[in-house]
C-alpha atoms as a PDB file:
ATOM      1  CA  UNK A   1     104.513  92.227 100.387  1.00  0.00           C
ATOM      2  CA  UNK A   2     101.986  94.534 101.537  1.00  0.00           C
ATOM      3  CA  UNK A   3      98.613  94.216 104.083  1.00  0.00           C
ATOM      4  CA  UNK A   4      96.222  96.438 105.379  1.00  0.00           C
ATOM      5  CA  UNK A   5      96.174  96.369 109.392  1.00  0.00           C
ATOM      6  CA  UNK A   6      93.941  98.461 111.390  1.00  0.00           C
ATOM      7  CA  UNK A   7      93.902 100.814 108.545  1.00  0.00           C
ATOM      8  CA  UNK A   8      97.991 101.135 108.358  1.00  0.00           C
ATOM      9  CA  UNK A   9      99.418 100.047 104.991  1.00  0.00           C
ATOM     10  CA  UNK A  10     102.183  97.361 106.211  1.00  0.00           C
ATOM     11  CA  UNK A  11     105.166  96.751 103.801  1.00  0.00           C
ATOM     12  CA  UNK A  12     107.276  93.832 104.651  1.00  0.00           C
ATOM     13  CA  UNK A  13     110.945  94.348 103.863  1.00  0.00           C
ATOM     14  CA  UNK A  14     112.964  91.123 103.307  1.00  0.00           C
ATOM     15  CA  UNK A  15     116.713  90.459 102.801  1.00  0.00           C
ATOM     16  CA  UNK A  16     119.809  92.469 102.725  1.00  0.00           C
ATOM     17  CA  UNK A  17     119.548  96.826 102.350  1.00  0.00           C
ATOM     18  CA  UNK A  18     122.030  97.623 100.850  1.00  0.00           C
ATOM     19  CA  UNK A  19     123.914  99.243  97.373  1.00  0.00           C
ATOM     20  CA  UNK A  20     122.461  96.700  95.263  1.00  0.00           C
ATOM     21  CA  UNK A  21     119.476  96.297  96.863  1.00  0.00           C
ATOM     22  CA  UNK A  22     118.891 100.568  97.575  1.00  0.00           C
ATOM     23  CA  UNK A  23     116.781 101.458  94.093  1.00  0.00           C
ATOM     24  CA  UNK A  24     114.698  98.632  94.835  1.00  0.00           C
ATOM     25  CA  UNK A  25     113.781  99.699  98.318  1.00  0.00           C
ATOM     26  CA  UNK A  26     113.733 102.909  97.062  1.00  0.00           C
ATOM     27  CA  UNK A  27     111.076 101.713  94.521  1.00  0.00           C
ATOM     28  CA  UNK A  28     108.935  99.944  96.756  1.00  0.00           C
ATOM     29  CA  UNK A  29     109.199 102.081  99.866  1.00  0.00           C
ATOM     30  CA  UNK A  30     107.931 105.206  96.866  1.00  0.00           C
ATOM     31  CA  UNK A  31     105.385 102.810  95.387  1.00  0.00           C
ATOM     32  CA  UNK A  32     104.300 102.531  99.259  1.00  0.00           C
ATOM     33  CA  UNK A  33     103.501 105.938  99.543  1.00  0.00           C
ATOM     34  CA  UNK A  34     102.417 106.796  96.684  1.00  0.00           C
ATOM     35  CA  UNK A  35      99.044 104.429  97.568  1.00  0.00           C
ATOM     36  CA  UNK A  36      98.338 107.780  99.357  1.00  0.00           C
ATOM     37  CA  UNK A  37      97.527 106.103 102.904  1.00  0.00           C
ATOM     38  CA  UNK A  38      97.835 108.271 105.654  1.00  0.00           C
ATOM     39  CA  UNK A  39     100.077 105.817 107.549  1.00  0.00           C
ATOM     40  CA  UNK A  40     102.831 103.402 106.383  1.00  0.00           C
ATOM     41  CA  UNK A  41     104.447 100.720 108.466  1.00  0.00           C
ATOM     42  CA  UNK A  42     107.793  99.426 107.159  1.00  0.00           C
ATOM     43  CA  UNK A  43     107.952  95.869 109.093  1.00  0.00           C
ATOM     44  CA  UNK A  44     111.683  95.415 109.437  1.00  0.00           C
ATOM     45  CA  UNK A  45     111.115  92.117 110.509  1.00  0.00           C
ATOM     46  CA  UNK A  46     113.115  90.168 107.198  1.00  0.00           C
ATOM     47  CA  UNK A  47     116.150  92.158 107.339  1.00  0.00           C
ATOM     48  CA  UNK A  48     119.097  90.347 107.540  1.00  0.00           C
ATOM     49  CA  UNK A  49     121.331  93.473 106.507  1.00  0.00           C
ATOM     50  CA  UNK A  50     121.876  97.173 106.398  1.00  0.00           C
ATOM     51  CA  UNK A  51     124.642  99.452 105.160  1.00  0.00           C
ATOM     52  CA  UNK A  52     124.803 103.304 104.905  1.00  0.00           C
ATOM     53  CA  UNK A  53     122.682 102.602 101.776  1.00  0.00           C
ATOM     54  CA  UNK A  54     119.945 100.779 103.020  1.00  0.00           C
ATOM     55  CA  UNK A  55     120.145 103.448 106.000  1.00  0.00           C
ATOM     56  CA  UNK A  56     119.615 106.169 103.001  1.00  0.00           C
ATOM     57  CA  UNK A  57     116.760 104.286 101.591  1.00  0.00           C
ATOM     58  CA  UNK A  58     115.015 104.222 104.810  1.00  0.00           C
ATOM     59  CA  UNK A  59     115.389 107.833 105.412  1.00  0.00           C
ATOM     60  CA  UNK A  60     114.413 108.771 101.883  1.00  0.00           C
ATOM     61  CA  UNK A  61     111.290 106.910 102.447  1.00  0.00           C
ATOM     62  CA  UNK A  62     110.912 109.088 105.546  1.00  0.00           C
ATOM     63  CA  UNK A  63     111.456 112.052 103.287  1.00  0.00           C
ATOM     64  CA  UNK A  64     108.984 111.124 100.874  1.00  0.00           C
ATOM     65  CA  UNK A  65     106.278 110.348 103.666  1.00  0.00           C
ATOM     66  CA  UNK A  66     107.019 113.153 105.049  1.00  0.00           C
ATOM     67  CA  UNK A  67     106.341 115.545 101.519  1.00  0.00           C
ATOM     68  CA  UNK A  68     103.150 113.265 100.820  1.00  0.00           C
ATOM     69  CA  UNK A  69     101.643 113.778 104.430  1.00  0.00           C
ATOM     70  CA  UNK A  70     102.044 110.431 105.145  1.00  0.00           C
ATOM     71  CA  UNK A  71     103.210 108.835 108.222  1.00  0.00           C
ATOM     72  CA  UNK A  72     105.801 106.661 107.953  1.00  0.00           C
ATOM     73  CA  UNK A  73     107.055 104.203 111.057  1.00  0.00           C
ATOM     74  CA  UNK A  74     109.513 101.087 111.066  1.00  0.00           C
ATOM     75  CA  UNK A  75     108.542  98.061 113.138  1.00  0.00           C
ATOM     76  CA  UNK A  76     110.108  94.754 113.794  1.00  0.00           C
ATOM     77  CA  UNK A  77     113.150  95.710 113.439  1.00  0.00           C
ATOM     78  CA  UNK A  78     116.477  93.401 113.979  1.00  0.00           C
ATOM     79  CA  UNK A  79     118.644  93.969 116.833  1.00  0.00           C
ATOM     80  CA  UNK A  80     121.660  94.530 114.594  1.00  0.00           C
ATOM     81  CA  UNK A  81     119.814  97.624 113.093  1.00  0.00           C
ATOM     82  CA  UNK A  82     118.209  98.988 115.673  1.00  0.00           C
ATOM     83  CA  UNK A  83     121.722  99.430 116.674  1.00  0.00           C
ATOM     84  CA  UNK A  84     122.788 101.500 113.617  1.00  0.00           C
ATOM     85  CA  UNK A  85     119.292 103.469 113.773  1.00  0.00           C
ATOM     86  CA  UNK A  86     120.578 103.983 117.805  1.00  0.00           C
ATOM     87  CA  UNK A  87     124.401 104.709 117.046  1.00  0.00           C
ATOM     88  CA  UNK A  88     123.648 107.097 113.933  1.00  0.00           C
ATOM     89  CA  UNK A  89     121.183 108.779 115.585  1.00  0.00           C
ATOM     90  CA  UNK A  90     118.101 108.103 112.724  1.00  0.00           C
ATOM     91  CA  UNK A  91     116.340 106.648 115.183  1.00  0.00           C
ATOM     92  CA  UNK A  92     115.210 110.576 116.594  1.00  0.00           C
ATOM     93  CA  UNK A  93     113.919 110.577 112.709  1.00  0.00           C
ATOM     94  CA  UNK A  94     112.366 107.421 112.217  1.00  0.00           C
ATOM     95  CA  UNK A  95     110.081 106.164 114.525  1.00  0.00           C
ATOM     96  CA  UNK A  96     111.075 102.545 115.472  1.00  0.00           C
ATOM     97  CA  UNK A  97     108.377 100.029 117.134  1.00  0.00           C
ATOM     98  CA  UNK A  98     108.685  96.502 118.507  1.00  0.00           C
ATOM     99  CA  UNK A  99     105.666  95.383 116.817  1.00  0.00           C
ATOM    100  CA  UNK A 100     103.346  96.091 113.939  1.00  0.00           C
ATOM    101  CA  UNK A 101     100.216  96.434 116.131  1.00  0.00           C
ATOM    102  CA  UNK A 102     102.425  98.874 118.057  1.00  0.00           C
ATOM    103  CA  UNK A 103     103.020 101.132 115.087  1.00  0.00           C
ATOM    104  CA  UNK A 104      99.603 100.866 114.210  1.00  0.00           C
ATOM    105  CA  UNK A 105      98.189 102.305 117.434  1.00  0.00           C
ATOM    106  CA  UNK A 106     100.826 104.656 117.377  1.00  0.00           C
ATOM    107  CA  UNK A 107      99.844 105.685 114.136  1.00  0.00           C
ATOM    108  CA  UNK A 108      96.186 106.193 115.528  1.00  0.00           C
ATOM    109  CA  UNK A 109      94.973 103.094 113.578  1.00  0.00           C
ATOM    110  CA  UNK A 110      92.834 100.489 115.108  1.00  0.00           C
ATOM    111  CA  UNK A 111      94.211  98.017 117.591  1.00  0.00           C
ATOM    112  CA  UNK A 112      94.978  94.612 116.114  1.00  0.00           C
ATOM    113  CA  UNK A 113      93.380  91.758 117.439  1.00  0.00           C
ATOM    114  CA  UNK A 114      94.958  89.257 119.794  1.00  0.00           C
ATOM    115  CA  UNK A 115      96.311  86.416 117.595  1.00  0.00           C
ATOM    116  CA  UNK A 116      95.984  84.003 120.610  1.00  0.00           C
END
């Protein structure tokens, strides 16, 4: 699923990354980009899995941002992952933020409004 928040495309990832699941992410995280908007958001927040290969997808997405002059950031993202981004050290290549509307002002897109 994707969204437009303060002027961030937001793609929701859901279920398990891994080797079955890797061309997939690799599809959408490419068909992501390829919308050409400066900033991406990959909300991590229906992850219930990653491997090495969902790892690699992520960081080929960051790759392919990164060629395309796009800004790519994760958000959301599940404890147990945030733990392999932390103990593989991707997390000094990926940006990781608690929230979407944090991404988004990092990005230098316009602050979300208060859902309460």
């Amino acid at each position: 699923m994707r969204t437009l928040a303060g002027g961030c495309l937001v793609g929701r990832v859901v279920g398990e990354m891994d080797y079955l699941t890797r061309p997939a992410y690799l599809t959408l995280f490419g068909d992501l980009i390829a919308t050409r908007h400066p900033c991406v958001v990959l909300d991590l927040s229906g992850v219930t899995f990653c491997d090495s290969a969902g790892l690699n997808a992520l960081l080929a997405a960051h790759r392919i941002a990164t060629s395309n002059r796009a800004s790519l950031v994760l958000a959301c993202v599940p404890p147990q992952l945030r733990r392999v981004l932390d103990l593989t050290g991707a997390d000094q290549v990926l940006a990781v933020h608690d929230t979407v509307a944090d991404a988004v002002t990092a990005l230098g897109g316009e602050p979300l409004a208060d859902p309460s």
